[in-house]
N, C-alpha and C. Protein backbone atom coordinates (compact mmCIF):
# COMPACT_ATOMS: atom_id res chain seq x y z
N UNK A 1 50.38 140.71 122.56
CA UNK A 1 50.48 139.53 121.77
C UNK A 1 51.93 139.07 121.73
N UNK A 2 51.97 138.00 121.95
CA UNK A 2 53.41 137.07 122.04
C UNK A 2 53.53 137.02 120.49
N UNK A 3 55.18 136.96 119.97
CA UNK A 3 55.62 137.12 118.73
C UNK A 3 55.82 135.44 118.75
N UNK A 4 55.70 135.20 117.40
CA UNK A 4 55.72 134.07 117.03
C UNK A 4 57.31 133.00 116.89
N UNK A 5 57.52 132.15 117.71
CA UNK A 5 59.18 131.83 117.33
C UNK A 5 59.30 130.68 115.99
N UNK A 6 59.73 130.71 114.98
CA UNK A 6 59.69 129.86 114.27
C UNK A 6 60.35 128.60 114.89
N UNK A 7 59.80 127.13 114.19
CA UNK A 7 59.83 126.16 114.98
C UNK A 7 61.25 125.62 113.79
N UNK A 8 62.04 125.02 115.08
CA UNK A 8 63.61 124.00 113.91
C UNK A 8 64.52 125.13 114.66
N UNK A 9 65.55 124.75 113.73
CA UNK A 9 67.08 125.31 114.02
C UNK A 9 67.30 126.07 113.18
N UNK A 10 67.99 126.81 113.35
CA UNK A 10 68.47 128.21 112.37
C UNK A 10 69.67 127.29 111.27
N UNK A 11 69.75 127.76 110.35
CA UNK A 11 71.02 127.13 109.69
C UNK A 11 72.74 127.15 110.34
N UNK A 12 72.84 128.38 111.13
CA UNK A 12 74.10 127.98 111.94
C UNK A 12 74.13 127.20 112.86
N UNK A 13 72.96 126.84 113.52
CA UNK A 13 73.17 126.10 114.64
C UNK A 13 73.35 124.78 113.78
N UNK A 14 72.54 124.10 112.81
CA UNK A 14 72.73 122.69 111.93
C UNK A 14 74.24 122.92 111.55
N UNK A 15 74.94 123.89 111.46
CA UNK A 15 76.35 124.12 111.15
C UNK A 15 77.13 123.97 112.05
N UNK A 16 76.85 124.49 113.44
CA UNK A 16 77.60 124.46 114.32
C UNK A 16 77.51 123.08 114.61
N UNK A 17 76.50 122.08 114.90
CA UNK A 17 76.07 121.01 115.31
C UNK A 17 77.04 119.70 114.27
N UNK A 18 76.59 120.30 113.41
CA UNK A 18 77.75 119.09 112.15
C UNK A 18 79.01 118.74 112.45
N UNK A 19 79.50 120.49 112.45
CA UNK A 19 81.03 120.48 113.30
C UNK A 19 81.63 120.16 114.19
N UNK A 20 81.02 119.88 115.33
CA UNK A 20 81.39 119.51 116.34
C UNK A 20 81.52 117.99 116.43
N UNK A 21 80.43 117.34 115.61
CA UNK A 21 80.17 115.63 115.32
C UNK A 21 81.59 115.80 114.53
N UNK A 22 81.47 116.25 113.27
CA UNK A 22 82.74 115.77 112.43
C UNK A 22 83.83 116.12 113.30
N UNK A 23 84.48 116.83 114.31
CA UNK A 23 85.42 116.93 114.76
C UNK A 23 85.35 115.72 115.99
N UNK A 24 84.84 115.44 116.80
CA UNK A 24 84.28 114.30 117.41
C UNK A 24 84.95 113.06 116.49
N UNK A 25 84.03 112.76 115.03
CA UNK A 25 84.68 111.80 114.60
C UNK A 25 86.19 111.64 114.17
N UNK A 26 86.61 112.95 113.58
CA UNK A 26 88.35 112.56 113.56
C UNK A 26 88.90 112.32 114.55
N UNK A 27 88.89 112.85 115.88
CA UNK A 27 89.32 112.63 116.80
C UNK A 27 89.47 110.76 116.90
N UNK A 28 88.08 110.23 116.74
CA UNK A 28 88.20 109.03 117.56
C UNK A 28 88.34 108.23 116.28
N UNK A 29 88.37 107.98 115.13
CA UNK A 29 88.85 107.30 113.78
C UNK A 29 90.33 106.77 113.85
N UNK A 30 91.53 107.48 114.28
CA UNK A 30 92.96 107.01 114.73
C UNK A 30 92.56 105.94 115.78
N UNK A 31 91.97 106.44 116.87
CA UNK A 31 91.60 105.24 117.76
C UNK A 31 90.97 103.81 117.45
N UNK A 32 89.71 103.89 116.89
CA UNK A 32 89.65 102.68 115.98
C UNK A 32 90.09 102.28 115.17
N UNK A 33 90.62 102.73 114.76
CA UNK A 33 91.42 102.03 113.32
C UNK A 33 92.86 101.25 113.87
N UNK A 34 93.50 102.41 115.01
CA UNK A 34 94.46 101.28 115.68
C UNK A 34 94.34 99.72 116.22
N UNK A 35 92.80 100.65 117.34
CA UNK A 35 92.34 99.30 117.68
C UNK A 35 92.23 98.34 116.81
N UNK A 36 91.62 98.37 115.64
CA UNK A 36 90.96 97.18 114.80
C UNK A 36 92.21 96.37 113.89
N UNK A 37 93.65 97.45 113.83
CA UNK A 37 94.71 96.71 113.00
C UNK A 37 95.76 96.21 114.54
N UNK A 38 95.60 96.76 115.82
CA UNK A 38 95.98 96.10 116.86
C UNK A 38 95.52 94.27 116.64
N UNK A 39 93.95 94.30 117.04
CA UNK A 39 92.97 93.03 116.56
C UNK A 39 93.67 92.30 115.63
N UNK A 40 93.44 92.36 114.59
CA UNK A 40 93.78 91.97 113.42
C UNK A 40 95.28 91.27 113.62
N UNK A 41 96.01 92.24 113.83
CA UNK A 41 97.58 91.80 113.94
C UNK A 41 97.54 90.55 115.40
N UNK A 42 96.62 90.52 116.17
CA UNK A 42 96.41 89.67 117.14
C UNK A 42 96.25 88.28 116.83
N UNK A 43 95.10 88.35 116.09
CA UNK A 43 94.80 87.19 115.72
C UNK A 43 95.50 86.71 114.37
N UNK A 44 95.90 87.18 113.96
CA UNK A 44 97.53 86.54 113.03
C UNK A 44 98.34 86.08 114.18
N UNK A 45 99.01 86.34 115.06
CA UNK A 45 99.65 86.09 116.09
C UNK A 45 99.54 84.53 116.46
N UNK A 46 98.22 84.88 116.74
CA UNK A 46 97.45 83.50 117.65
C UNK A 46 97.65 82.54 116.45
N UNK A 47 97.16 82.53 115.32
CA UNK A 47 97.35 81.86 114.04
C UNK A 47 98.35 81.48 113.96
N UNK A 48 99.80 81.77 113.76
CA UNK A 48 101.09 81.58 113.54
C UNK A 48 101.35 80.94 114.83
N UNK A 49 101.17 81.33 115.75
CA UNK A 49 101.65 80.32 117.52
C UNK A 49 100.88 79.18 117.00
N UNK A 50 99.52 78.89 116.59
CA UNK A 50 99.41 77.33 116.73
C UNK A 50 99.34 76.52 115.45
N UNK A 51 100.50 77.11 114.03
CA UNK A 51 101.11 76.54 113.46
C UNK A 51 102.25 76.46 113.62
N UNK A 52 103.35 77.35 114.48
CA UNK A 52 104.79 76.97 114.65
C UNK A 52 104.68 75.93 115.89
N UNK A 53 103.35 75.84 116.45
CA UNK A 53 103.23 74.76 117.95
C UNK A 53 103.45 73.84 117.03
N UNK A 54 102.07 73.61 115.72
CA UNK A 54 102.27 71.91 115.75
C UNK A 54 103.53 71.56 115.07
N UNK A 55 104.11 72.44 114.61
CA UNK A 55 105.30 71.81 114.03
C UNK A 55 106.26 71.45 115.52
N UNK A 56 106.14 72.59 116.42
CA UNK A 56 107.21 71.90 117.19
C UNK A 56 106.89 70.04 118.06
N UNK A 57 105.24 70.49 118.11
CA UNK A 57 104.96 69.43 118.57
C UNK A 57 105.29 68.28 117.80
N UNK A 58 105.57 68.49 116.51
CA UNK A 58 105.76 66.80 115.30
C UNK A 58 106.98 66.82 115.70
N UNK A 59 108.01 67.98 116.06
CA UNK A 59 109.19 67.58 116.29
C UNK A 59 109.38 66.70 117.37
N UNK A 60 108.65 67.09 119.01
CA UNK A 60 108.96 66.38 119.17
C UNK A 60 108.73 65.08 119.61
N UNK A 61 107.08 65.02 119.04
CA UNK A 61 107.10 63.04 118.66
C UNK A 61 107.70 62.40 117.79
N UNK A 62 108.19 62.97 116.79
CA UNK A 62 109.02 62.13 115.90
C UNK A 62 110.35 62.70 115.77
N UNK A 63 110.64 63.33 116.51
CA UNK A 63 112.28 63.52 116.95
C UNK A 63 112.80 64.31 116.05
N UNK A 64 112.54 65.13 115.05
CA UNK A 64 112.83 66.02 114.19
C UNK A 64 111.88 66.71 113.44
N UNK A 65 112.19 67.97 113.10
CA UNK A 65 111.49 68.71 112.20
C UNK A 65 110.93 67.92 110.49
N UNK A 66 110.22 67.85 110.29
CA UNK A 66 109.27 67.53 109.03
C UNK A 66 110.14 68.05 107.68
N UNK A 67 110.58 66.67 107.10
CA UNK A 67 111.80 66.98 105.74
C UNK A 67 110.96 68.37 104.59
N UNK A 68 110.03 68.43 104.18
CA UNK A 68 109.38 68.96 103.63
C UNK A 68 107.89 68.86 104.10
N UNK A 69 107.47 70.08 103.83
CA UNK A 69 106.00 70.17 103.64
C UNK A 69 105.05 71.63 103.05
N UNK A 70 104.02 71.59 102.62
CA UNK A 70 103.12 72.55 101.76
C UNK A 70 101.98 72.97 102.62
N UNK A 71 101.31 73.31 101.82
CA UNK A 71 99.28 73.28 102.18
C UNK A 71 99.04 71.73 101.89
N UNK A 72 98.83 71.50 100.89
CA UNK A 72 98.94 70.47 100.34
C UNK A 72 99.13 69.25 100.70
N UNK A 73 100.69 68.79 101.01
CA UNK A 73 101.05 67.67 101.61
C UNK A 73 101.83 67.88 102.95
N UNK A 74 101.15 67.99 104.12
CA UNK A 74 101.13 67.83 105.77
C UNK A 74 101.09 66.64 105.92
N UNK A 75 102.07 66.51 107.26
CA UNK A 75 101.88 65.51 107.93
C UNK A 75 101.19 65.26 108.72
N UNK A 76 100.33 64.34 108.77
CA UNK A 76 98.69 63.71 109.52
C UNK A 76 99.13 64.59 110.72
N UNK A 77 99.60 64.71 111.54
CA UNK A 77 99.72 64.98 112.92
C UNK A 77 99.77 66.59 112.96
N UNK A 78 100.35 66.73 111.84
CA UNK A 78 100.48 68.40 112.00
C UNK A 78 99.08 68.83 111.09
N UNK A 79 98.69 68.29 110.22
CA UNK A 79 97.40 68.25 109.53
C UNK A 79 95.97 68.78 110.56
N UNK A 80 95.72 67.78 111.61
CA UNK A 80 95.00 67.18 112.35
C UNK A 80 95.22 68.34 113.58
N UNK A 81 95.88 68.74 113.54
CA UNK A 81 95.91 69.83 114.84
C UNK A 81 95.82 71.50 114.06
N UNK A 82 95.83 71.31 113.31
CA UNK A 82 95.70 73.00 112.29
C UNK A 82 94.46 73.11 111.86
N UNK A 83 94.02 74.62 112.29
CA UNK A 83 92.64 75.14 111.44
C UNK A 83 93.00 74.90 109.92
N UNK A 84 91.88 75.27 109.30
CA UNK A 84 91.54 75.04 108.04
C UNK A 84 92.68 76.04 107.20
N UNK A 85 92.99 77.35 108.14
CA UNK A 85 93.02 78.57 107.18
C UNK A 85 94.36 78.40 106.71
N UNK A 86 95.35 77.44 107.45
CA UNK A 86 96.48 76.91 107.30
C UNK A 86 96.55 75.74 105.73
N UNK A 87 95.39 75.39 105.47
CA UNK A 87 95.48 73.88 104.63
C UNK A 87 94.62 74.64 103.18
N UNK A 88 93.86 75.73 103.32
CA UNK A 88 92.95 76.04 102.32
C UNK A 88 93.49 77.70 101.50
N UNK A 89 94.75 77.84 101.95
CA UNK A 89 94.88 78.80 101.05
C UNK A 89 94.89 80.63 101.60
N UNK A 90 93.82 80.60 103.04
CA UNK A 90 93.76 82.01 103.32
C UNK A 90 95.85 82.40 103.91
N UNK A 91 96.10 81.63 104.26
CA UNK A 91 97.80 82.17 104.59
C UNK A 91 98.56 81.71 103.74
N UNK A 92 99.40 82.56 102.60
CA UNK A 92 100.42 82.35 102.35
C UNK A 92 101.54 81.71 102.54
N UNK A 93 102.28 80.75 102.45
CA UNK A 93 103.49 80.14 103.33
C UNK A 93 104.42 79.48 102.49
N UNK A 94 105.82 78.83 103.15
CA UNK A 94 106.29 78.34 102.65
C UNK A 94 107.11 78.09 103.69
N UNK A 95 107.63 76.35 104.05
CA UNK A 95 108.59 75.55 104.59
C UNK A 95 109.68 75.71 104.51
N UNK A 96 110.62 75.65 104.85
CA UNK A 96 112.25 75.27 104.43
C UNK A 96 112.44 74.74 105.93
N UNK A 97 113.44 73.30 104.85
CA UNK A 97 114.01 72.40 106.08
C UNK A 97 115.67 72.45 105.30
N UNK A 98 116.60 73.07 105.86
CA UNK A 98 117.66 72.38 105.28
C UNK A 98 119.14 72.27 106.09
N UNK A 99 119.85 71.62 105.94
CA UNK A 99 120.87 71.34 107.05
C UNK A 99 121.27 72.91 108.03
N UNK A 100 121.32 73.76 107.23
CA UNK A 100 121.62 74.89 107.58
C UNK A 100 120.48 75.50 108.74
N UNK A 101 118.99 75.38 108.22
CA UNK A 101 118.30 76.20 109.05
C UNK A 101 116.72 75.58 108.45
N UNK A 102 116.02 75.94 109.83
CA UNK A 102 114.50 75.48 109.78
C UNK A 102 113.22 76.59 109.73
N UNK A 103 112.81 76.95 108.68
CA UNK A 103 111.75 78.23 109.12
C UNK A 103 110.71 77.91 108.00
N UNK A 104 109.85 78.98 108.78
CA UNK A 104 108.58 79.42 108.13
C UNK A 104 108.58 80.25 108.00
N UNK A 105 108.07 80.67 106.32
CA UNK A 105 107.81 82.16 105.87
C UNK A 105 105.99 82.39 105.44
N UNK A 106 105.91 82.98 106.50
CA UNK A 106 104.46 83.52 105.83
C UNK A 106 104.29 84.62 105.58
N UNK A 107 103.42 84.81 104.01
CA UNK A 107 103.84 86.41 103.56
C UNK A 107 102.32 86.55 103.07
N UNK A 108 102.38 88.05 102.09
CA UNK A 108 101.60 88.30 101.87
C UNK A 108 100.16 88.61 102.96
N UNK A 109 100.77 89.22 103.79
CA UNK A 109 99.80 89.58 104.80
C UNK A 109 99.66 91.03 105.15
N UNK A 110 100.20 91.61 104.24
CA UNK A 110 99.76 93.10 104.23
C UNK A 110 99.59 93.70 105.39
N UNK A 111 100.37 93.81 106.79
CA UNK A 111 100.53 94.05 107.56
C UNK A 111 101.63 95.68 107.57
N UNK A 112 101.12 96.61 108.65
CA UNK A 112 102.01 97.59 108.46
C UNK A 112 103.17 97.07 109.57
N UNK A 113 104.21 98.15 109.38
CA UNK A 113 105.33 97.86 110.56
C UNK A 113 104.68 97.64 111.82
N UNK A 114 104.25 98.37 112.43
CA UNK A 114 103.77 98.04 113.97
C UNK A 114 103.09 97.06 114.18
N UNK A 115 102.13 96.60 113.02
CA UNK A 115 101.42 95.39 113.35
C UNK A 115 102.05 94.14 113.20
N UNK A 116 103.15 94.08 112.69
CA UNK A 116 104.34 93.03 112.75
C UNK A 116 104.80 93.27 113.77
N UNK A 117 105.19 94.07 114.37
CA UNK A 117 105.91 94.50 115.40
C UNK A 117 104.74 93.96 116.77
N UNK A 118 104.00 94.62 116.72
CA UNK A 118 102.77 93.90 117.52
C UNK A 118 102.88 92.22 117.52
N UNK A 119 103.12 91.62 116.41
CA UNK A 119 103.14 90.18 116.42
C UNK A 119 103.96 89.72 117.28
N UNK A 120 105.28 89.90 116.95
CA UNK A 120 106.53 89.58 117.48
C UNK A 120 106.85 89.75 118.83
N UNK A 121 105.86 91.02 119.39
CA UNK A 121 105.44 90.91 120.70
C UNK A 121 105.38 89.86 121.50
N UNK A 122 103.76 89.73 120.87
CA UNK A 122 103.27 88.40 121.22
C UNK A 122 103.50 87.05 121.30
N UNK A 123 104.60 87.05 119.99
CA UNK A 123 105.24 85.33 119.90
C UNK A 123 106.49 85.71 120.46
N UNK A 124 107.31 86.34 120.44
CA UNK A 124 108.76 86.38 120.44
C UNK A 124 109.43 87.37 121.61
N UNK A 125 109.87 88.20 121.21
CA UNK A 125 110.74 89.37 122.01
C UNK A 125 110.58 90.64 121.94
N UNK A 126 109.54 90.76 120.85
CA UNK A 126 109.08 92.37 120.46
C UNK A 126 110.35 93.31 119.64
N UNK A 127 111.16 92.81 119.10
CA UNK A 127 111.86 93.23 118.28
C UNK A 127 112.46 92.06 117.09
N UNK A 128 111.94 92.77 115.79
CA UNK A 128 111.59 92.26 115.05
C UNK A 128 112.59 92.06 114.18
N UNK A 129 114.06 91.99 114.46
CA UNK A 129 115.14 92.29 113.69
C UNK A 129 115.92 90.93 114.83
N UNK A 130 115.55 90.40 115.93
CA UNK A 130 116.27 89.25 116.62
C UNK A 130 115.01 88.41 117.20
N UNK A 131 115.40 87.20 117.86
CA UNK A 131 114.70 85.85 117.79
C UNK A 131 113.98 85.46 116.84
N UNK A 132 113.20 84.44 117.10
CA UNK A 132 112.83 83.94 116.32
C UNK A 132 111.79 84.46 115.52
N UNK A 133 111.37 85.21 115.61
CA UNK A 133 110.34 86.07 114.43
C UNK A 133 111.10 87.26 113.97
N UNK A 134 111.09 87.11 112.54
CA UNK A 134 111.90 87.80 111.65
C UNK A 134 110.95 88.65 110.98
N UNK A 135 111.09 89.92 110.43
CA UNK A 135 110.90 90.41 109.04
C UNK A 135 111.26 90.16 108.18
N UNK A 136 110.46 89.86 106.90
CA UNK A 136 111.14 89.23 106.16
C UNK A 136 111.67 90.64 105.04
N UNK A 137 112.26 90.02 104.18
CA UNK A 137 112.57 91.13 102.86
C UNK A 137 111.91 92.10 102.43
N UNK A 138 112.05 93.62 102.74
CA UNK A 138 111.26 94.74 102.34
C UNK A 138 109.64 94.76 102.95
N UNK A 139 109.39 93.56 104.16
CA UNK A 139 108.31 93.47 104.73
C UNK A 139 106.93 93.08 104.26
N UNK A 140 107.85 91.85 103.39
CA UNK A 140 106.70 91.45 102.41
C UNK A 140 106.05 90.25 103.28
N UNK A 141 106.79 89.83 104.80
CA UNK A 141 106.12 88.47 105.39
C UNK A 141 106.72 88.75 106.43
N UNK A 142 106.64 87.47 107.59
CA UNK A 142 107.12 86.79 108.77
C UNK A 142 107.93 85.68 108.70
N UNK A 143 109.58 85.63 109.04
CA UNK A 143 109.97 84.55 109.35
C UNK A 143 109.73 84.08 110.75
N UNK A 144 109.34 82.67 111.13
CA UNK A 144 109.61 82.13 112.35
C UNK A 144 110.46 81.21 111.89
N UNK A 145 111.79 81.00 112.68
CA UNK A 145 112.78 80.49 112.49
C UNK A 145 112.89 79.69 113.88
N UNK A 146 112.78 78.11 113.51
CA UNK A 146 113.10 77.09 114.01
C UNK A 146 114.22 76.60 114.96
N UNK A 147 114.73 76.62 116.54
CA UNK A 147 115.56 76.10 116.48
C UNK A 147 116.37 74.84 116.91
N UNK A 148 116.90 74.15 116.03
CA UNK A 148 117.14 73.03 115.93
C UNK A 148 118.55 72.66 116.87
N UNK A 149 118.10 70.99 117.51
CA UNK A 149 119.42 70.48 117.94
C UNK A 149 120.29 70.28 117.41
């Protein structure tokens, strides 16, 4: 007579089996998570290139940078070429036009170092301390800094 094998898994093997998944998943969790704040920091990128475009573009149909402007009150041309996320509040920002110097500060984007750094890549020179994309103060934003004739 054949002995009977009980049917399932023994409790070490459901142990051994767990372990190997949970080690599996730490492994690849750094990887996505880079990936997804890589992403992320991307498409901020892309965002900021085609709001410092239309400004350059108002510059140069109307031959200078825009005396002031908000969310709020844009100029039709720079209005008219910007997504929404620029006019409704999801980006933080703020203008300065003044004899001295022309920039944009957009903050509040909770970005870590590298993913700024990642930005600046993409728009600028990849170092985030020269051209025109700045860190701003204690890394609370992005300057893009304007430059003027």
């Amino acid at each position: 007579m054949q002995a009977k094998h009980p049917r399932g898994f023994s409790l070490v093997e459901l142990m051994v089996v767990t372990t190997v998944i949970g080690i599996l998943a730490l492994l690849a969790v750094p990887g996505v998570t880079a990936a997804a704040q890589r992403a992320e920091a991307t498409a901020a990128a892309n965002d900021i290139r085609v709001f410092t475009g239309a400004i350059e573009i108002y510059n140069t149909s109307e031959g200078g940078y825009p005396p002031q402007m908000n969310y709020q009150e844009l100029p039709d041309s720079i209005k008219d070429y910007l997504p929404g996320i620029w006019t409704d509040g999801t980006y933080n920002w703020f203008y300065v036009n003044t004899s001295d110097y022309i920039y944009v500060y957009v903050y509040n984007l909770g970005f870590t170092p590298e993913q700024a750094v990642h930005i600046d890549s993409i728009i600028d020179d990849g170092n985030i301390g020269s051209g025109n994309i700045r860190m701003a103060f204690n890394g609370s934003g992005l300057i893009h800094i304007f430059v003027s004739d």
